[in-house]
Protein backbone atom coordinates (compact mmCIF):
# COMPACT_ATOMS: atom_id res chain seq x y z
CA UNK A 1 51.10 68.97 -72.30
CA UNK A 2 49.64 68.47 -68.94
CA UNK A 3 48.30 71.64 -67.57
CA UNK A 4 48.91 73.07 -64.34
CA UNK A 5 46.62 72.02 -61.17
CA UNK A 6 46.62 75.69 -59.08
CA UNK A 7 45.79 77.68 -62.72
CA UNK A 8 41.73 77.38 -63.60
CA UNK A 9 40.49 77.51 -67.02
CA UNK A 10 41.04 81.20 -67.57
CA UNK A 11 44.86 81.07 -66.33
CA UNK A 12 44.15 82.22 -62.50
CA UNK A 13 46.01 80.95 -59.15
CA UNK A 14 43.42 78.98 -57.53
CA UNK A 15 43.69 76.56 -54.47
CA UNK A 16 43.35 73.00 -55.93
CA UNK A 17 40.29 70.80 -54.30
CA UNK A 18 41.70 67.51 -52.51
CA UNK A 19 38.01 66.95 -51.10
CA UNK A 20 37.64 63.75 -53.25
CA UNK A 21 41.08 62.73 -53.36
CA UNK A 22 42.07 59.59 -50.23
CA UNK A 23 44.51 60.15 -47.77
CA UNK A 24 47.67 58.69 -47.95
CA UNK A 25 50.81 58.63 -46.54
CA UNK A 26 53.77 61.12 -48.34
CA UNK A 27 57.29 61.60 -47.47
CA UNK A 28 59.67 63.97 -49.67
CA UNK A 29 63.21 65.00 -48.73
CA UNK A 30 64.58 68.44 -50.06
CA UNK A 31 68.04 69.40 -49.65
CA UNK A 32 70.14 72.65 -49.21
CA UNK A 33 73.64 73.37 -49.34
CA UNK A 34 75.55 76.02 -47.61
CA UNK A 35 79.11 76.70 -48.91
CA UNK A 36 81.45 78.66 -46.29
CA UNK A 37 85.05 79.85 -45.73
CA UNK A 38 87.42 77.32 -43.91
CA UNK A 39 87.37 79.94 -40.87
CA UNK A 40 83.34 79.42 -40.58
CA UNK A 41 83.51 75.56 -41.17
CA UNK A 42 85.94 75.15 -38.71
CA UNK A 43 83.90 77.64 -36.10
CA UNK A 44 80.49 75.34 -36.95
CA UNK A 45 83.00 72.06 -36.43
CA UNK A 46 84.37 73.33 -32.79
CA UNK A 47 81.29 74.95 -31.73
CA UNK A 48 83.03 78.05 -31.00
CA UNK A 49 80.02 80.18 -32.57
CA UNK A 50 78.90 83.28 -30.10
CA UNK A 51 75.13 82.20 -30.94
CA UNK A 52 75.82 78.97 -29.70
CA UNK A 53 74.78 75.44 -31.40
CA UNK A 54 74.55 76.32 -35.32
CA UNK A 55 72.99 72.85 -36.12
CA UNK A 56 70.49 73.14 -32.87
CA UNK A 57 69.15 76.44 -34.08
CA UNK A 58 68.61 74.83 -37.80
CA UNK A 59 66.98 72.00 -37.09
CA UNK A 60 64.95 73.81 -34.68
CA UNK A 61 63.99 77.40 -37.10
CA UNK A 62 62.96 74.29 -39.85
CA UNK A 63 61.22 72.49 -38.30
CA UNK A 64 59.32 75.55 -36.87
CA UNK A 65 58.64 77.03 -40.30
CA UNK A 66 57.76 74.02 -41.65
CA UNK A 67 54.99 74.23 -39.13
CA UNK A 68 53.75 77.35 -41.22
CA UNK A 69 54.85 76.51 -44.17
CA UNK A 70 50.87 77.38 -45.49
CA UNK A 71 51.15 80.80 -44.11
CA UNK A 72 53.87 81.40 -46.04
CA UNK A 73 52.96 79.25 -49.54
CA UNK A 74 49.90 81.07 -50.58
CA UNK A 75 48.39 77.97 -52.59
CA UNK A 76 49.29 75.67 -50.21
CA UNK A 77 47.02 73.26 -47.76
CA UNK A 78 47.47 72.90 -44.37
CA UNK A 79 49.00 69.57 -43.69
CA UNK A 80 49.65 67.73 -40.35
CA UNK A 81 52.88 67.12 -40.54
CA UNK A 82 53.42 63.45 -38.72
CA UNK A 83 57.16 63.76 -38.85
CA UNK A 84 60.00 66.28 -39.64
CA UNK A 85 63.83 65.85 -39.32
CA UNK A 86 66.70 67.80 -40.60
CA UNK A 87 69.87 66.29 -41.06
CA UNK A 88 73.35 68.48 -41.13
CA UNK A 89 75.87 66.86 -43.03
CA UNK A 90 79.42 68.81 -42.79
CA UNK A 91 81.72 67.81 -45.76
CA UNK A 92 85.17 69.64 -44.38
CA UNK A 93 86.80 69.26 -47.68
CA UNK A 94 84.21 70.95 -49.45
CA UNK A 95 83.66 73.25 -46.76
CA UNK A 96 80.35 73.12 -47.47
CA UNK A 97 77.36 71.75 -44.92
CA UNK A 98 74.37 69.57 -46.96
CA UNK A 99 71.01 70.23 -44.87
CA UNK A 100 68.17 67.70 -45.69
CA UNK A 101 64.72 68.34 -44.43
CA UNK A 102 62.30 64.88 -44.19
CA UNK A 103 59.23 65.68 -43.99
CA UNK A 104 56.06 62.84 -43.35
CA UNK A 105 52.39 63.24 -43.70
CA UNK A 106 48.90 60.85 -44.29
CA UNK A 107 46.86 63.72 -46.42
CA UNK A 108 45.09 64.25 -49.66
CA UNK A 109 48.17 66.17 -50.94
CA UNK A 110 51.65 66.30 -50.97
CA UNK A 111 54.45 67.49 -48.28
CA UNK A 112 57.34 68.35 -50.93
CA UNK A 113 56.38 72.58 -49.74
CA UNK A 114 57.16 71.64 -45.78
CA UNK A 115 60.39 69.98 -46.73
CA UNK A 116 61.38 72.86 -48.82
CA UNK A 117 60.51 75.64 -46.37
CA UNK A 118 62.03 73.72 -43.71
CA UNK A 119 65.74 73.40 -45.75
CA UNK A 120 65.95 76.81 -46.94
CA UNK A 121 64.80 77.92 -43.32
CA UNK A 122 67.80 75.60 -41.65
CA UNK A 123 69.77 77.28 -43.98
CA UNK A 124 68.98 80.75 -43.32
CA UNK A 125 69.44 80.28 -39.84
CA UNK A 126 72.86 78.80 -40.10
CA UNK A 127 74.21 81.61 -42.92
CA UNK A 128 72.65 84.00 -39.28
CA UNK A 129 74.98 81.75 -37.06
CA UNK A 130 77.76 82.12 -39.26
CA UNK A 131 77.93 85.32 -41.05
CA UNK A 132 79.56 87.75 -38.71
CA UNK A 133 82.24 85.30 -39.65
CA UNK A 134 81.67 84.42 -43.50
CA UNK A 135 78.92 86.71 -45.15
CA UNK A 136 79.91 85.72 -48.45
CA UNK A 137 78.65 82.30 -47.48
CA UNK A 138 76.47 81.17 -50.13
CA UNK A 139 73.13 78.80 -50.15
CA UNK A 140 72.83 76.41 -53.33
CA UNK A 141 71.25 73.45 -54.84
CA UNK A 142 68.04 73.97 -52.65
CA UNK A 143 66.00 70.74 -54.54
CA UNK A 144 63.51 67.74 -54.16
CA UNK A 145 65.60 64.68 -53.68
CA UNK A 146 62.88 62.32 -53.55
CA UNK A 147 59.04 62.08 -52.49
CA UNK A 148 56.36 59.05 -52.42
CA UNK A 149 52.70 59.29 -52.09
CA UNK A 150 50.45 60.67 -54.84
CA UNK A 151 50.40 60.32 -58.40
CA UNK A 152 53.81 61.01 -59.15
CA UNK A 153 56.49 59.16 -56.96
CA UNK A 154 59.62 60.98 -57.81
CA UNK A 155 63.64 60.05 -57.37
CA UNK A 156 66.81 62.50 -58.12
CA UNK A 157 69.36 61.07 -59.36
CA UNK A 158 72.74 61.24 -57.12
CA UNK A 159 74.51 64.71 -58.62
CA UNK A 160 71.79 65.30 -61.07
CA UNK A 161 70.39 68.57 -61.46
């Protein structure tokens, strides 16, 4: 069983030590799903929201947390984050919006924790946009999709859980 790198010997949270470990470039991609009534979808669709651009003020609140991302992770390392996008992808007979957060780094650790704070963020802030008209709008499936770099390259398989 492979033991877990921010426990020490005696089973306490520590921050793991990259100082030998090389640089290299990571990517990982984390998605989120947001599943609305057909009144909200169609009020993100026409851009008829009082708040204004739902998708704007995403991208823009994960991409800004992402930023912090070790402020908010306790364990985590502060990363420069090279590159970030966040895609919204509206399926209207789902109702449901997919966010994905990209997230690109050269570092001695990974960037998976920036792409996940930066799709639940985008998510948060569109359930804000819309729930004056949906508050039972519900976030799911927030999950790594796929990341490079490091030891352990990793893939999800399309609909696998």
């Amino acid at each position: 069983m492979r033991r877990l790198s921010h426990l020490d010997r005696d089973g306490r949270a520590r921050m793991v030590d990259v100082g030998a470990k090389v640089a290299t470039r990571r990517q990982a991609q984390v998605q989120s799903v947001i599943h609305l009534s057909a009144e909200a979808f169609e009020a993100i669709q026409q851009q008829s929201l009082k708040k204004g651009d739902p998708f704007t003020v995403a991208k823009i609140a994960g991409i800004q947390a992402a930023k912090r991302t070790a402020e908010i992770i306790p364990l985590c390392h502060p990363l420069p984050i090279e590159h970030l996008e966040i895609t919204c992808e509206p399926d209207a007979t789902a109702h449901i919006i997919r966010l994905v957060a990209q997230a690109t780094t050269t570092a001695k650790t990974g960037i998976e924790m920036e792409a996940f704070v930066a799709a639940s963020v985008a998510s948060l802030a569109l359930y804000d946009m819309v729930k004056a008209i949906d508050p039972a709008a519900t976030i799911t499936d927030l999950q790594l999709l796929h990341k490079t770099g490091g030891k352990q390259p990793f893939t999800r398989a399309r609909g696998a859980r």
